[in-house]
Protein backbone atom coordinates (compact mmCIF):
# COMPACT_ATOMS: atom_id res chain seq x y z
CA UNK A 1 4.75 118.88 139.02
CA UNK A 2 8.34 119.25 137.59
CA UNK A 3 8.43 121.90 135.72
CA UNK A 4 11.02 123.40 132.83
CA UNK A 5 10.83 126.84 131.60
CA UNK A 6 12.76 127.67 128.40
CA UNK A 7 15.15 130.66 128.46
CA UNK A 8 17.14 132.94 130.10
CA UNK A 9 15.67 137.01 130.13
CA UNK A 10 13.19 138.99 132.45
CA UNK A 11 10.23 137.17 131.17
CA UNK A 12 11.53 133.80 132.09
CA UNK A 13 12.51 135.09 135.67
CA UNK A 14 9.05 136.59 136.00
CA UNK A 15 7.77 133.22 134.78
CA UNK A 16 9.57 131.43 136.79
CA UNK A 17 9.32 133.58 139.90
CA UNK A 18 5.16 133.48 139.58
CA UNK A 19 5.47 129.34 138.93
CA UNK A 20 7.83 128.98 142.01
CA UNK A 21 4.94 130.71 144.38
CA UNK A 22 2.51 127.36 143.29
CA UNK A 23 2.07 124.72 145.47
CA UNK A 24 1.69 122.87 142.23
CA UNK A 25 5.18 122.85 141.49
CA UNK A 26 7.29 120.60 142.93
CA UNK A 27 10.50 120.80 141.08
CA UNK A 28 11.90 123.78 138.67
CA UNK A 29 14.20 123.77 135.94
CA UNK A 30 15.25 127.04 133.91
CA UNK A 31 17.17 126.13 130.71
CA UNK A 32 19.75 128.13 130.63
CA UNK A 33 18.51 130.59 133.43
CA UNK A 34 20.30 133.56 134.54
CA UNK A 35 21.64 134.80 137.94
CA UNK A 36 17.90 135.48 139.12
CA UNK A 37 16.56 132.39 138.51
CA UNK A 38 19.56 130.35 140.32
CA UNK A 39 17.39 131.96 143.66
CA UNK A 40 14.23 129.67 142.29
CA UNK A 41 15.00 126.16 140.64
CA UNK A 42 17.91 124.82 138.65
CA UNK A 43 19.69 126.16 136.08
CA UNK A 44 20.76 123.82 133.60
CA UNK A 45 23.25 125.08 130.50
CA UNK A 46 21.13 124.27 127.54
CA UNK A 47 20.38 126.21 124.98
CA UNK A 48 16.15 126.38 124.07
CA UNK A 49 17.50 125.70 120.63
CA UNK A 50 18.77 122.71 121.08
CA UNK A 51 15.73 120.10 120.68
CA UNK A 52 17.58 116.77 121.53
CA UNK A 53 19.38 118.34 124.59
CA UNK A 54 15.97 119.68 126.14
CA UNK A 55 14.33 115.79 125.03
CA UNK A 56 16.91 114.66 127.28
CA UNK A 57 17.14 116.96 129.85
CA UNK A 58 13.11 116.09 130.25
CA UNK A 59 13.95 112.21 130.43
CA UNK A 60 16.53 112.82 133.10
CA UNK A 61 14.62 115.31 135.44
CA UNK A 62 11.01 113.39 134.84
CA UNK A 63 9.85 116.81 133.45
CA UNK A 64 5.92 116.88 133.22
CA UNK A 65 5.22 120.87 132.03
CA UNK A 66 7.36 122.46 129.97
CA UNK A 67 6.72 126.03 129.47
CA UNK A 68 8.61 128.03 126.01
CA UNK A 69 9.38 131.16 126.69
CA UNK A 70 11.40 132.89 123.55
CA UNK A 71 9.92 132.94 120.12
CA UNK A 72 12.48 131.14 118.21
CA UNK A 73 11.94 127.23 119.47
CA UNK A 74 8.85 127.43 118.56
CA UNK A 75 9.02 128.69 115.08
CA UNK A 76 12.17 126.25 114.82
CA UNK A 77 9.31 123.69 115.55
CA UNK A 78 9.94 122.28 119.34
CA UNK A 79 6.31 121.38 119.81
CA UNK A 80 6.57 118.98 117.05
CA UNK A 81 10.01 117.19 118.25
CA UNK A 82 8.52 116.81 121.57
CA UNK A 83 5.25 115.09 120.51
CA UNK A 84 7.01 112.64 118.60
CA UNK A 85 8.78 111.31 121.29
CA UNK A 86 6.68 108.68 122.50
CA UNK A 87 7.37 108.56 126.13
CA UNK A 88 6.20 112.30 126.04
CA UNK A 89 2.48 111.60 124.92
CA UNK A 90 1.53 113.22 128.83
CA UNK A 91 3.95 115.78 128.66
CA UNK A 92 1.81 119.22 129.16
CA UNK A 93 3.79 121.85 126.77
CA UNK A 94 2.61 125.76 126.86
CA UNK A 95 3.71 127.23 123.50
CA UNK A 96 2.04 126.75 119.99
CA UNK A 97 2.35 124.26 117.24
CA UNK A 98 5.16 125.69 114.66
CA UNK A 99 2.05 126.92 112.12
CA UNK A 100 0.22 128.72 115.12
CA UNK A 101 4.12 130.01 115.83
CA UNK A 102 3.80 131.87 112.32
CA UNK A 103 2.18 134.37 113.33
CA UNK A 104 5.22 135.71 114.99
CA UNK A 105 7.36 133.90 113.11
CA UNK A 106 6.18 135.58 109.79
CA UNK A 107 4.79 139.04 109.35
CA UNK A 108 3.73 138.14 105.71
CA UNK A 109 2.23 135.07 107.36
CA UNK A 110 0.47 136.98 109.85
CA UNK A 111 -0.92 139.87 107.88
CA UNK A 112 -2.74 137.35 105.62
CA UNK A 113 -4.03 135.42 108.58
CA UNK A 114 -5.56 138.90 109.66
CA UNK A 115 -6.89 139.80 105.91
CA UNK A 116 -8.54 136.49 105.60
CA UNK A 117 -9.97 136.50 109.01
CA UNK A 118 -11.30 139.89 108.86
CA UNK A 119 -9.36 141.05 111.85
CA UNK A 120 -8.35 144.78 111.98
CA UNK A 121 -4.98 145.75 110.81
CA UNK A 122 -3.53 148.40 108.57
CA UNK A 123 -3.42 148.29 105.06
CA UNK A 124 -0.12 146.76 103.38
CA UNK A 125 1.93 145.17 100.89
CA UNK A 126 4.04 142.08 101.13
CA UNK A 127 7.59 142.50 98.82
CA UNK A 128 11.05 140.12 98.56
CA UNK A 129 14.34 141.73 97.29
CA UNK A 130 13.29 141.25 93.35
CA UNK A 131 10.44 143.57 93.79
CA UNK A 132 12.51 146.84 94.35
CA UNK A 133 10.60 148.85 92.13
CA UNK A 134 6.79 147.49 92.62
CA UNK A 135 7.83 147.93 96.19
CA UNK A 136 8.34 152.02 95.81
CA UNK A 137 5.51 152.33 94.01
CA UNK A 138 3.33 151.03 96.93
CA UNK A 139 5.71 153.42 99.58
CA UNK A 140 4.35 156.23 97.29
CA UNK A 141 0.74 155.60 97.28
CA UNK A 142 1.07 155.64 100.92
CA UNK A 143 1.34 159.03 103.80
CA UNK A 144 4.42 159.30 105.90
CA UNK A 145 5.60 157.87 108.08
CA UNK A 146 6.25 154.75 106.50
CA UNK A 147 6.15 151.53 108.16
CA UNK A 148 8.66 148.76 106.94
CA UNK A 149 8.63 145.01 109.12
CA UNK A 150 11.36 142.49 108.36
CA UNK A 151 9.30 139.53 107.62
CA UNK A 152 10.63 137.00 110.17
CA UNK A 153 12.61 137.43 113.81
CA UNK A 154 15.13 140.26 114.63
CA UNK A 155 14.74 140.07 118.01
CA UNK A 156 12.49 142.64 118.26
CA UNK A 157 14.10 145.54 116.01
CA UNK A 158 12.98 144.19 112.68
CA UNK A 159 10.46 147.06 112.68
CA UNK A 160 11.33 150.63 111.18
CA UNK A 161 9.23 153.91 111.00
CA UNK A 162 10.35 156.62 108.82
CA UNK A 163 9.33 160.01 107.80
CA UNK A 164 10.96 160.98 104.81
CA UNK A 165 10.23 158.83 101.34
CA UNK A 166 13.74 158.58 100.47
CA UNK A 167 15.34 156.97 103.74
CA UNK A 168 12.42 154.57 103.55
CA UNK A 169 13.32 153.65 100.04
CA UNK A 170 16.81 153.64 101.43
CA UNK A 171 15.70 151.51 104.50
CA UNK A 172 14.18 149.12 101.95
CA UNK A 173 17.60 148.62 100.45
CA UNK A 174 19.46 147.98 103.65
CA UNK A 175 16.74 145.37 104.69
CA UNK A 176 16.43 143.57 100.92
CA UNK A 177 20.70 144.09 101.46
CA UNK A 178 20.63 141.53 104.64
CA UNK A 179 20.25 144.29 107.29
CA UNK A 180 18.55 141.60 109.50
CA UNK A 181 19.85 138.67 107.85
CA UNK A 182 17.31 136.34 106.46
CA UNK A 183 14.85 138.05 108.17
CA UNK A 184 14.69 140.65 105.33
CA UNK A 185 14.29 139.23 102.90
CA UNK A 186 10.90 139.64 102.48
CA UNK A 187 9.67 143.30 103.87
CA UNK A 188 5.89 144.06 104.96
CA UNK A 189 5.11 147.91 104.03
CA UNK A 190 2.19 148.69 106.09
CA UNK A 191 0.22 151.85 106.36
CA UNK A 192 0.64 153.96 109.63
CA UNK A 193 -1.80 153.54 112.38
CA UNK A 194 -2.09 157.00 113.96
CA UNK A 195 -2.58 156.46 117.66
CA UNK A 196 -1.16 154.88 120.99
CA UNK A 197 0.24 151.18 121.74
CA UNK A 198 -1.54 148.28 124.21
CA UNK A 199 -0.77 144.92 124.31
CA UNK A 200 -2.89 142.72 125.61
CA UNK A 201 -2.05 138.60 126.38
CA UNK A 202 -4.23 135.71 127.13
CA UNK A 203 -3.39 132.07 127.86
CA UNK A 204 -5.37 129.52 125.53
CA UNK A 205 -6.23 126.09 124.92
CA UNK A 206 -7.34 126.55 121.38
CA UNK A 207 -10.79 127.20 122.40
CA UNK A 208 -11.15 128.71 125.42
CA UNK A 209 -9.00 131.46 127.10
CA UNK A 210 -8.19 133.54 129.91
CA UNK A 211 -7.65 137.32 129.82
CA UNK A 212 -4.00 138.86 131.55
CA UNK A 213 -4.13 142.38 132.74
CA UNK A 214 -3.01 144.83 130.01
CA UNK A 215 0.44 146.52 129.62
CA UNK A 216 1.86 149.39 127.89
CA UNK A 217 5.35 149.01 126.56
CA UNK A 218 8.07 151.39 125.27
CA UNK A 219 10.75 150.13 122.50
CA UNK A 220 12.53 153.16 121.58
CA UNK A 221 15.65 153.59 123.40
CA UNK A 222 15.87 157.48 123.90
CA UNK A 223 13.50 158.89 126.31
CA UNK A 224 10.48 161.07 124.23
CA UNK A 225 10.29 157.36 122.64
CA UNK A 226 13.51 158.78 120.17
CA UNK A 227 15.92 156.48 118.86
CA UNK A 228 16.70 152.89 117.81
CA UNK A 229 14.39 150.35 118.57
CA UNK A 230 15.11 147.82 121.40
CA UNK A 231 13.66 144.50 122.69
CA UNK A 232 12.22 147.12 125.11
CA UNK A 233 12.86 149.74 127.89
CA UNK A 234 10.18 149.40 130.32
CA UNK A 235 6.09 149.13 130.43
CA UNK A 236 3.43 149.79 132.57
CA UNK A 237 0.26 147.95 133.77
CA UNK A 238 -2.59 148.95 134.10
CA UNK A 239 -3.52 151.50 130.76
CA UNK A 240 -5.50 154.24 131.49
CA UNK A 241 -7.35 154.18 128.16
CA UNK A 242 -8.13 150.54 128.08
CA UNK A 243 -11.18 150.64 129.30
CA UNK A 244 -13.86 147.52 129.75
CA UNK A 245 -15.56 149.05 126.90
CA UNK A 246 -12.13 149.08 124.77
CA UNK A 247 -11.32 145.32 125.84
CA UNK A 248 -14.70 144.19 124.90
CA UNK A 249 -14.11 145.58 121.31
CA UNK A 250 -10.55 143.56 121.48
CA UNK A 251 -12.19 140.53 122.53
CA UNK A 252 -15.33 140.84 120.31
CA UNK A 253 -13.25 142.09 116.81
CA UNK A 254 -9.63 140.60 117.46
CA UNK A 255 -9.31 137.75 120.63
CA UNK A 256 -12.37 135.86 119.35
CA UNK A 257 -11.87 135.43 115.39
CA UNK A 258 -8.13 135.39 115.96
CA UNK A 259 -8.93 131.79 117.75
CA UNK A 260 -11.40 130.70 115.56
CA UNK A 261 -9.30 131.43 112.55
CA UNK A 262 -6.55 128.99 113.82
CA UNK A 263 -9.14 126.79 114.91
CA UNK A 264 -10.94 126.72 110.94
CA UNK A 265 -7.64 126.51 109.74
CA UNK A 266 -6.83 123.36 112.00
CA UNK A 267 -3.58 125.04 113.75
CA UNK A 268 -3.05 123.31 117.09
CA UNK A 269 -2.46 126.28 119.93
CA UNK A 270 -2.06 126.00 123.24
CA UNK A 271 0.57 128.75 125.10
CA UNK A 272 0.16 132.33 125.45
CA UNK A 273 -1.39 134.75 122.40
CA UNK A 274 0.28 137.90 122.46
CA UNK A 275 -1.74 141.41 121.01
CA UNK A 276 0.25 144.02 120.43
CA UNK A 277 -2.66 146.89 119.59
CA UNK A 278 -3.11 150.37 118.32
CA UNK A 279 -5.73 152.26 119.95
CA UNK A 280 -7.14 154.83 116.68
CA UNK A 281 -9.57 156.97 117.54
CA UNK A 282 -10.91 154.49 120.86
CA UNK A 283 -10.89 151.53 117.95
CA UNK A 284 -8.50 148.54 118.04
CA UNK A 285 -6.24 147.82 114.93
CA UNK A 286 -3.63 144.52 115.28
CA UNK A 287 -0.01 145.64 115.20
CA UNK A 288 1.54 142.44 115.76
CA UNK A 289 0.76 138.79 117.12
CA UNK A 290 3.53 137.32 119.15
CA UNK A 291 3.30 133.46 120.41
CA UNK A 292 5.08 133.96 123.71
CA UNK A 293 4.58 136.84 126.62
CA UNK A 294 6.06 139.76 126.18
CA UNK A 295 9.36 141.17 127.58
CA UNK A 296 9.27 143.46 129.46
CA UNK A 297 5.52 143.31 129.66
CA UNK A 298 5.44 139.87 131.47
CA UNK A 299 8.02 141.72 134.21
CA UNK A 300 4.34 144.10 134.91
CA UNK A 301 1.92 141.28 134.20
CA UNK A 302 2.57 138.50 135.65
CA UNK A 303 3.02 140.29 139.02
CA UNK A 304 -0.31 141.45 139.11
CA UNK A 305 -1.74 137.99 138.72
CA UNK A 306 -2.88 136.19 142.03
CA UNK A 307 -4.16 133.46 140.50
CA UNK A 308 -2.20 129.84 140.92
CA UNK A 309 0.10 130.61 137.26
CA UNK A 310 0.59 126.64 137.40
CA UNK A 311 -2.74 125.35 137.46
CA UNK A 312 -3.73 127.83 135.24
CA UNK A 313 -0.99 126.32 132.75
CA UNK A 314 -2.30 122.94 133.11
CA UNK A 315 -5.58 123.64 132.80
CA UNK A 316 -4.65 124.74 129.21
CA UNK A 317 -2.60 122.28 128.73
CA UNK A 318 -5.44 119.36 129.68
CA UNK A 319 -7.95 121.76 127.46
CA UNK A 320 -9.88 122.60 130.69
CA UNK A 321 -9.46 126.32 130.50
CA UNK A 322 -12.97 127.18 130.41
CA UNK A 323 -13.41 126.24 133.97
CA UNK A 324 -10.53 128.77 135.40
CA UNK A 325 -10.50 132.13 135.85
CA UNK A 326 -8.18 134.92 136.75
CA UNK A 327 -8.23 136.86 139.95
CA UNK A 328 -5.83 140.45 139.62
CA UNK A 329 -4.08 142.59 141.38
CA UNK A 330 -5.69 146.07 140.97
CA UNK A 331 -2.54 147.60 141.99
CA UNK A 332 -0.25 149.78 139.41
CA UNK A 333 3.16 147.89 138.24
CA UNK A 334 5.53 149.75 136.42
CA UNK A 335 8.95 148.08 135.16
CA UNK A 336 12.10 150.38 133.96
CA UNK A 337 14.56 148.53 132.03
CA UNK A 338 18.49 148.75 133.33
CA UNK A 339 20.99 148.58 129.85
CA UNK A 340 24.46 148.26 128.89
CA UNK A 341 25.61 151.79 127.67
CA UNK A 342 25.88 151.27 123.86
CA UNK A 343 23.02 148.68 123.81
CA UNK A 344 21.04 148.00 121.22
CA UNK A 345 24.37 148.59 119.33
CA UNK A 346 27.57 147.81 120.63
CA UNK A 347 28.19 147.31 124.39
CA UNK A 348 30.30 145.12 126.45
CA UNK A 349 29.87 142.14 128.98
CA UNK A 350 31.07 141.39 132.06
CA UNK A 351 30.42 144.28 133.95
CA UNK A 352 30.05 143.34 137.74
CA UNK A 353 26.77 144.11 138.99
CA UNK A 354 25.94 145.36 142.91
CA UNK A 355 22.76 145.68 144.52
CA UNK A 356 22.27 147.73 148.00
CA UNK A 357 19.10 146.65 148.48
CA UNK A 358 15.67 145.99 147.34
CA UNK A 359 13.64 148.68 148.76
CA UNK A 360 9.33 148.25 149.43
CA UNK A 361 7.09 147.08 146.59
CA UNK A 362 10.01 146.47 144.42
CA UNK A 363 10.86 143.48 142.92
CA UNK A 364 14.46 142.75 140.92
CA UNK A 365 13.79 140.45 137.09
CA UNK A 366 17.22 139.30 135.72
CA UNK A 367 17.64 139.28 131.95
CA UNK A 368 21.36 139.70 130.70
CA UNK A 369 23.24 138.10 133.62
CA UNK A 370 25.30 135.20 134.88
CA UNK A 371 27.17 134.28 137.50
CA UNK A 372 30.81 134.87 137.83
CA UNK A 373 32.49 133.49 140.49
CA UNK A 374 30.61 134.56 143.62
CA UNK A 375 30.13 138.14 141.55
CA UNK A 376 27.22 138.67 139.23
CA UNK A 377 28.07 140.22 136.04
CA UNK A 378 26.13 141.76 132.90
CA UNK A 379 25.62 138.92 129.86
CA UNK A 380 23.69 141.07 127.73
CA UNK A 381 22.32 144.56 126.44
CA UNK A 382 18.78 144.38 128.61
CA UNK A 383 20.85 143.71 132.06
CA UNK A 384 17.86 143.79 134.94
CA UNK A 385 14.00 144.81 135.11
CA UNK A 386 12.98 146.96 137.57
CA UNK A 387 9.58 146.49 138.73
CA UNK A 388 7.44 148.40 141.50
CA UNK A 389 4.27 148.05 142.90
CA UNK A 390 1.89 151.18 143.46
CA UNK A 391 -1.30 153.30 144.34
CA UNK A 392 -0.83 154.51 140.94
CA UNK A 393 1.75 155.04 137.68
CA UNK A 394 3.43 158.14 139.78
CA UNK A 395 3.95 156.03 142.36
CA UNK A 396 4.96 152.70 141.34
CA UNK A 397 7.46 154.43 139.14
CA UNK A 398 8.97 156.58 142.11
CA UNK A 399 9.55 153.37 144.02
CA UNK A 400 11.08 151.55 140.33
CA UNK A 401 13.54 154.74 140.13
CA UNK A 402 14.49 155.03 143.64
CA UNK A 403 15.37 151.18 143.59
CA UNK A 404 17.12 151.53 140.21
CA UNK A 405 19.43 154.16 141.95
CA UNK A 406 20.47 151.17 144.21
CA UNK A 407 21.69 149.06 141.40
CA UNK A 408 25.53 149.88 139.84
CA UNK A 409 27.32 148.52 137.21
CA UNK A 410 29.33 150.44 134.75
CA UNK A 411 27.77 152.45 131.61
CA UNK A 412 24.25 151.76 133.42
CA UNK A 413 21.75 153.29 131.38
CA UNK A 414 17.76 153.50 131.66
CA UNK A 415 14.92 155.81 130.23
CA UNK A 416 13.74 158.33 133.26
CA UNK A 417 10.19 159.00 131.41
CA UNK A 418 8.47 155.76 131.37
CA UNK A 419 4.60 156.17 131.09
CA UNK A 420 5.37 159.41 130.06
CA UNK A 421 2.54 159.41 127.23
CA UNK A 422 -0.04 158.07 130.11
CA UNK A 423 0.46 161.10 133.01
């Protein structure tokens, strides 16, 4: 097969790094790639958002999988403006029709989806700007923290947790005020879930699916998970606490009626399905969907996985999942995120990056870089993924940090206490 993958961070290296290992793939493409992938296919400069560059950049490189790695093409609708082209009727595409991309694409959308469905989730309330005051009365009838959720994408930092009633109602302001641009302007107040974060991911056809290893990311950007949120500063795989008995209830109360609600409602999916959990009290309560793998998690999943990744693609694709399976590495993988100083505010670019080496059970995921010359430079606030292979946490993450101190580029930053809520 030819193969494209859509996008240029850690998860589409790992993607791409786990397709290149199948002798199903022939050919791959990474539109636009970073300074990783160049080691693995093509890169090709186009941007995932552009729909009639990618339809051609398929006709020209006789493209037969396409695999959509960020969010925002397929809320934008790409799986549409690739099934209408007519020459594409046998082209295999792994990401979700644009209505089974709501659930990422809109929190409002989603929470309803969950209501209806009868799928665990924390009680909220939906509000747009003009419902100010209906929306501090519900803040009120609620215990702090407060949880407030930009209704559509902010690239991951849409979400806000607050203790004190008056910066939430302040908070509210700033997000009804264009804080996240469109995004905001319709707010989900949710009730908070006291417990601890999973995320769990399966490939699907619509029907059928397979089950990825788990992961445990950390958003926050301070260590003691303090700070502004990020797209993410490292994860870990596997989870202590989610036990077979734990991802039975998952399967059983959220996996299952998740699919069969997009199935009743007649919303075409095929790609991967994307749980981000809260473990309360050894029960599982939906956080978020997201349509795509995670980032970092895919940098500690998909490493794990022994399984052919290609055929396993296809095989959704065709609608023959139900005859795969997954085989998994019971190994520990940890990731730690490398950042530009400043990110997720204000950092700068172009930073030359060195590697001395890439010691045992380590493996290097690209996400903000390009190529410069011969030099590779920084192109981005998440700059590299880290990721280690180990007995257990303690020791994949001593090989992650040791290789970590092997990487320089200037105003390098990373959290030193990943997993620290799982020792």
């Amino acid at each position: 097969m030819n193969i494209l993958v859509l996008g240029s961070g850690g998860r589409e290296h790992a993607i791409s790094w786990k397709l290149s290992q199948s002798p199903e793939c022939d050919n791959l493409f990474i539109a636009p790639g970073n300074a990783g992938t160049t080691e693995l296919g093509t890169n090709v400069p186009v941007n995932p958002n552009d729909f009639n560059a990618i339809e051609k950049l398929i006709m020209a490189e006789d493209i037969d999988m396409v695999v959509i790695g960020p969010e925002e093409p397929l809320v934008r609708g790409i799986y549409e403006h690739l099934r209408a082209v007519n020459s594409f009727s046998d082209l295999m595409i792994i990401g979700p029709t644009q209505r089974g991309a709501m659930l990422e694409g809109s929190k409002v959308w989603a929470k309803d989806f969950m209501q209806k469905n009868n799928i665990p989730t924390a009680r909220y309330g939906k509000f747009s700007a003009g419902q100010t005051d209906k929306a501090k009365k519900f803040l009120k009838t609620l215990n702090p923290p407060y949880v407030l959720k930009a209704d559509g994408l902010a690239a991951g930092k849409g979400v806000l947790i607050l203790k004190d009633i008056n910066e939430a109602v302040f908070a509210l302001g700033e997000m009804f005020g264009g804080k996240f641009g469109d995004a905001g302007k319709n707010v989900v107040i949710e009730e908070f879930l006291d417990g601890i974060e999973v995320s769990v991911f399966i490939l699907t056809d619509g029907s059928s699916y397979v089950l990825f290893p788990e992961a445990k990311d950390y958003k926050r950007i301070g260590e003691g998970d303090t700070g502004l949120n990020t797209g993410g500063m490292g994860a870990v795989s596997p989870v202590p606490f989610a036990t077979p008995e734990f991802i039975e209830k998952v399967e059983d109360r959220i996996i299952i009626p998740t699919l069969q609600g997009l199935y009743n409602g007649d919303i075409g999916y095929c790609g991967f399905l994307y749980f981000g959990l809260m473990n309360v009290n050894g029960d599982p309560y939906v956080v978020e969907y997201n349509v795509r793998l995670g980032d970092p998690e895919a940098e500690v999943v998909l490493p794990r996985v022994e399984s052919d990744f290609a055929a396993l693609l296809a095989a959704a694709a065709r609608g023959t999942l139900s005859k795969e399976s997954m085989t998994v590495n019971p190994s520990t993988v940890v990731t730690v995120m490398l950042v530009s100083g400043g990110y997720p505010q204000v950092y700068q670019k172009g930073k030359e990056i060195t590697v001395e080496q890439i010691t045992g059970d380590a493996l290097l995921f690209h996400a903000g870089t390009i190529t410069d010359g011969k030099k590779v430079v920084t192109n981005g606030g998440r700059v590299l993924a880290v990721s280690a292979y180990g007995k257990d946490m303690n020791d994949a993450l001593k090989k992650a940090y040791r290789q970590a101190e092997h990487i320089a580029f200037d105003r390098k930053y990373y959290r030193k206490d990943i997993g620290f809520d799982l020792a």
